[in-house]
C-alpha atoms as a PDB file:
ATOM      1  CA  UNK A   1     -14.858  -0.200   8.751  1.00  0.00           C
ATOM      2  CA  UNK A   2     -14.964  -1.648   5.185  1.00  0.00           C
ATOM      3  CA  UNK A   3     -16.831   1.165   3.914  1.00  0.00           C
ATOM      4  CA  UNK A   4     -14.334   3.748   5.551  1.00  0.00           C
ATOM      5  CA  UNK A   5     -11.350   1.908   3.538  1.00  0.00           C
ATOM      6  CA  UNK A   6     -14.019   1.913  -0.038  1.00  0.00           C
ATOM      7  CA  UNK A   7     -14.032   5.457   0.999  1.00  0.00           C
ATOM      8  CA  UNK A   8     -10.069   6.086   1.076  1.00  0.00           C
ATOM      9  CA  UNK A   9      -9.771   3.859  -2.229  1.00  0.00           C
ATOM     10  CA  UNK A  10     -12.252   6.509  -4.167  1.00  0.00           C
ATOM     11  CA  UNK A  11     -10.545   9.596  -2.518  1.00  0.00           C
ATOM     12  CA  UNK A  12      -7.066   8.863  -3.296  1.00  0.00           C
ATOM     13  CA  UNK A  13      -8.102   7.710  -7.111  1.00  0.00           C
ATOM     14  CA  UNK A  14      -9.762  10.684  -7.821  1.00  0.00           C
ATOM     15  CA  UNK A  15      -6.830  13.168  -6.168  1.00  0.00           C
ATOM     16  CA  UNK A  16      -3.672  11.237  -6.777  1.00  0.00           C
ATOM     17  CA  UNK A  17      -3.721  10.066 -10.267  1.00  0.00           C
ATOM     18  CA  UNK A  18      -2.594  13.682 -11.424  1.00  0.00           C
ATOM     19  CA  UNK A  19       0.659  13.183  -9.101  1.00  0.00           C
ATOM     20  CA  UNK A  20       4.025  12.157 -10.206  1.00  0.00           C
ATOM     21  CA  UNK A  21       4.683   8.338  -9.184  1.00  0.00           C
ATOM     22  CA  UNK A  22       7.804   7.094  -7.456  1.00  0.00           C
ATOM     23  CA  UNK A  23       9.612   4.272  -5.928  1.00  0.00           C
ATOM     24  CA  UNK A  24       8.445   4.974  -1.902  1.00  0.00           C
ATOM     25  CA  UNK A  25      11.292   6.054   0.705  1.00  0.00           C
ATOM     26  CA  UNK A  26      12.715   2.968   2.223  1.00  0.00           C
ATOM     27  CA  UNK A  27      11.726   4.127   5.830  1.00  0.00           C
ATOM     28  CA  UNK A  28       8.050   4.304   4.526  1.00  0.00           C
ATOM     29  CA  UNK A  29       8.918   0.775   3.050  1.00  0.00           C
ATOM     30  CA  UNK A  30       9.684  -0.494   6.270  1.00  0.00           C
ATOM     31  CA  UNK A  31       6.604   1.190   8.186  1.00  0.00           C
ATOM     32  CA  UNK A  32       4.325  -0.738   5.241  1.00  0.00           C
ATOM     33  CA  UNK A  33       5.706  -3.689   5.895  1.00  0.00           C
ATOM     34  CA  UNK A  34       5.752  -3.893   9.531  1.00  0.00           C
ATOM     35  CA  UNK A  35       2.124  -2.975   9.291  1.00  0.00           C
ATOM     36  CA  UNK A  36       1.372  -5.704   6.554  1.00  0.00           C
ATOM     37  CA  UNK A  37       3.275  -8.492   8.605  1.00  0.00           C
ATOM     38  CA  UNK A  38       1.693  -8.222  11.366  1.00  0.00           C
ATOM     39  CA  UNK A  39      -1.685  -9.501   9.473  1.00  0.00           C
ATOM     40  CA  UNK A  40       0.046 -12.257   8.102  1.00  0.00           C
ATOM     41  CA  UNK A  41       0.330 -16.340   9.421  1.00  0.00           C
ATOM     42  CA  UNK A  42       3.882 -16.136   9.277  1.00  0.00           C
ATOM     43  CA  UNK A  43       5.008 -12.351   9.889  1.00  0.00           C
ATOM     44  CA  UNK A  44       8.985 -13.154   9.324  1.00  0.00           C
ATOM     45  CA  UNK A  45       7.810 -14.714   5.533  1.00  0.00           C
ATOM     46  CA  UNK A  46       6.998 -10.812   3.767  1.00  0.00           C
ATOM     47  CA  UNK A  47       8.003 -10.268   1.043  1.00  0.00           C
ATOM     48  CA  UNK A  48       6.566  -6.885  -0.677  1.00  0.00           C
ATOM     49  CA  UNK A  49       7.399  -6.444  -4.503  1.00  0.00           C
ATOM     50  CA  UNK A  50       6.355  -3.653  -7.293  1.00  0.00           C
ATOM     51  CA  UNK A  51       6.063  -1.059  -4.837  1.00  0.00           C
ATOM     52  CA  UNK A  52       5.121   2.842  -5.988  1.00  0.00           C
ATOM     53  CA  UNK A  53       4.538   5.837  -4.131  1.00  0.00           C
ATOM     54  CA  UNK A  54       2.494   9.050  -4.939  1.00  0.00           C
ATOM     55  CA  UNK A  55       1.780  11.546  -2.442  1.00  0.00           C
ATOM     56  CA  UNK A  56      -1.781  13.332  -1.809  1.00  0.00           C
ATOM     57  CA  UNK A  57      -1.236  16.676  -2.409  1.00  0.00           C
ATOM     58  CA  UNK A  58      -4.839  17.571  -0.293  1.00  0.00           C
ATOM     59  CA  UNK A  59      -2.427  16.887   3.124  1.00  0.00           C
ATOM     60  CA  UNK A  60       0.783  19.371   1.799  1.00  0.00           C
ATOM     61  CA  UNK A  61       2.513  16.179   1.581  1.00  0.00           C
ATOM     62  CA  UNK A  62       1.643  14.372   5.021  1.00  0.00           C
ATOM     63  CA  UNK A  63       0.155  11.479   3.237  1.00  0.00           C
ATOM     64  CA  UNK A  64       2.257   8.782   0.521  1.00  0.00           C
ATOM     65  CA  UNK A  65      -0.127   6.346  -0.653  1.00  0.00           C
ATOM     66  CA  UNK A  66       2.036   3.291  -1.322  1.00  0.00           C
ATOM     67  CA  UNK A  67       0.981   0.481  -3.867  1.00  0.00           C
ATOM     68  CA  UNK A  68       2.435  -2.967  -4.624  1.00  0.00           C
ATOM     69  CA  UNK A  69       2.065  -6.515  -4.209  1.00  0.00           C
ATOM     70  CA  UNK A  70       2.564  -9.044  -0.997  1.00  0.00           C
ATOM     71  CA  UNK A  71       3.070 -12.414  -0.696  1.00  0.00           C
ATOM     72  CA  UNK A  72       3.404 -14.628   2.627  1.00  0.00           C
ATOM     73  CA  UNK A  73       3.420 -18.181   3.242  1.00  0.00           C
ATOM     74  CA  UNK A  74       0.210 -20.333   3.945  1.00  0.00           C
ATOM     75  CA  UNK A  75      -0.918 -22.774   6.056  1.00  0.00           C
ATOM     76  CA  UNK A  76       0.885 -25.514   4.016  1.00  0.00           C
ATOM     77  CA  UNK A  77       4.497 -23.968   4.506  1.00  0.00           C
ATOM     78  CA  UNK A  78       4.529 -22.471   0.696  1.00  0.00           C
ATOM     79  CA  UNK A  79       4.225 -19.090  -0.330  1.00  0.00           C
ATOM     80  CA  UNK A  80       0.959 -17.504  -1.406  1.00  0.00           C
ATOM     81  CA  UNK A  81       0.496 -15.753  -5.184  1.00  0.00           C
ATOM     82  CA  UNK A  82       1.223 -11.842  -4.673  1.00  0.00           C
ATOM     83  CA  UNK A  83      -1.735 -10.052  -4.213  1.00  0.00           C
ATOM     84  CA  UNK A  84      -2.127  -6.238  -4.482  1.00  0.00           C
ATOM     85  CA  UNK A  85      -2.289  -4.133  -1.921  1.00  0.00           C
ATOM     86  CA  UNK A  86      -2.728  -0.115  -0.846  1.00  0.00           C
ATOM     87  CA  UNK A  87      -1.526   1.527   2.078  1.00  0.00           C
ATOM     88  CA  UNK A  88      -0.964   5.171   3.838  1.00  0.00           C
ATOM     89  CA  UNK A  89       1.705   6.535   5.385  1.00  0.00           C
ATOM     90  CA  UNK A  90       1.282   9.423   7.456  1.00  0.00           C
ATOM     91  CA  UNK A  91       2.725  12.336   9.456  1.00  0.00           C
ATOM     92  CA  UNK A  92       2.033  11.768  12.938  1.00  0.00           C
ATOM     93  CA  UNK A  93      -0.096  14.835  13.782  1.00  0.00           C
ATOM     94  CA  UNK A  94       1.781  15.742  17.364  1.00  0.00           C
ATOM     95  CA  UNK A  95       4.606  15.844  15.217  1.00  0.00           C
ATOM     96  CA  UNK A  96       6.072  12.625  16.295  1.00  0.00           C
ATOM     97  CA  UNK A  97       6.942  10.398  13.820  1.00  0.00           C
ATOM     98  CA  UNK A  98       5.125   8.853  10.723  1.00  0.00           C
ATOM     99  CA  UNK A  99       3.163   5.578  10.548  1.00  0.00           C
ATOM    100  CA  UNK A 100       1.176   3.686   8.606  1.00  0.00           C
ATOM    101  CA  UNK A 101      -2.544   4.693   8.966  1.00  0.00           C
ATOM    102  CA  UNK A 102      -4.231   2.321   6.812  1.00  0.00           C
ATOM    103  CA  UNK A 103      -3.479  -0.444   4.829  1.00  0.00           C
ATOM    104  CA  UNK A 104      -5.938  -2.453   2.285  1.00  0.00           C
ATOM    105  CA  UNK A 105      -4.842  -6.178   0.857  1.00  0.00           C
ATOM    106  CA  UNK A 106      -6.620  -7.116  -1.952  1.00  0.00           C
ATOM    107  CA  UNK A 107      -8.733 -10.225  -1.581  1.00  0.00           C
ATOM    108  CA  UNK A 108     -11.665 -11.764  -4.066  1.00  0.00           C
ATOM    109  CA  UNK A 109     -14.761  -9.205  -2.647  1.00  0.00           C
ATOM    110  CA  UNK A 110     -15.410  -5.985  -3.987  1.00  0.00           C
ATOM    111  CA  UNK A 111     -12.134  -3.849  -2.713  1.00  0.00           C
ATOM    112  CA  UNK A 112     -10.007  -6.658  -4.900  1.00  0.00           C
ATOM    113  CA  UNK A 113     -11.279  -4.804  -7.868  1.00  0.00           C
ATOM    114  CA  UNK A 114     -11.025  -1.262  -6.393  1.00  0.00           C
ATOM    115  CA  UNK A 115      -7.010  -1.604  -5.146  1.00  0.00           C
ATOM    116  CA  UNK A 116      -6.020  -3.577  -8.612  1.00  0.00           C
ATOM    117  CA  UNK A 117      -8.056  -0.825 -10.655  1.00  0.00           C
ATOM    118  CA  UNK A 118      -6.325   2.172  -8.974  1.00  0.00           C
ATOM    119  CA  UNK A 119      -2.889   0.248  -8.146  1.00  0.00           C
ATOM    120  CA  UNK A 120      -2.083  -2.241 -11.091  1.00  0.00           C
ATOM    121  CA  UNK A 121      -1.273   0.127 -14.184  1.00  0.00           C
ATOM    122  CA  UNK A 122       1.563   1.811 -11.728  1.00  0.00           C
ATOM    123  CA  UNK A 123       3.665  -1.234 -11.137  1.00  0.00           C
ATOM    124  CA  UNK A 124       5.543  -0.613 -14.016  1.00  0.00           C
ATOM    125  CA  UNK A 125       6.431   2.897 -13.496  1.00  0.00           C
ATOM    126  CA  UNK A 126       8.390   1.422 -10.158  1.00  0.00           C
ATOM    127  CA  UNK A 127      10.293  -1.652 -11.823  1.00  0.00           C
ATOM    128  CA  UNK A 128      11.556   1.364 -14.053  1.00  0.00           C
ATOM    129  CA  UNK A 129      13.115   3.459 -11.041  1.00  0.00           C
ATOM    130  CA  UNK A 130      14.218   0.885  -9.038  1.00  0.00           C
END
């Protein structure tokens, strides 16, 4: 499984860095965060920040890839430091709705360095169209 999300990391950095960036639809928001809470200790303690959007243009515009950071709280009752994360919303194909596919957070292995290379230099374009 960890080399099919290494996989999605180097397909959407080579296709979407030529797309325009954008602050994510607040229904995809939503979706992301649903998904991402429902990994956490304490789902009700999300909080996503520095969120950006750019849409794979390989799917006719099925597929946002959404970047940003997440924090939740920890064992201890405080909150965690934001860490970055990617995730994929998508077009249900029956025509049924959209989810959230896939979602990476990153953490101090090797797909750490792969969502903060491809995700980090956008976070300012999204503080600067909220």
């Amino acid at each position: 499984m960890r080399a099919v999300g290494v996989a999605f990391l180097y397909l959407w950095a080579s296709c979407a860095a030529a797309e325009p960036i954008f602050a994510p639809a607040p229904d995809d928001v939503r979706l992301v965060e649903e998904a991402i809470a429902s990994s956490l200790r304490d789902p009700q303690s999300i909080i996503l920040s520095d969120l950006v959007g750019a849409v794979d243009p390989a799917t006719d515009g099925n597929i946002t890839w959404i970047c940003g950071t997440v924090r939740g709280r920890n064992a201890f009752g405080g909150y965690a430091e934001p860490q970055p994360f990617i995730s994929m919303a998508i077009d249900s194909p029956l025509g049924v709705g959209r989810g959230v596919a896939w979602f990476r957070i990153a953490d101090s292995g090797r797909n750490a360095e792969l969502v903060i290379s491809i995700c980090s230099s956008k976070f300012a374009f999204a503080r600067l169209m909220d």
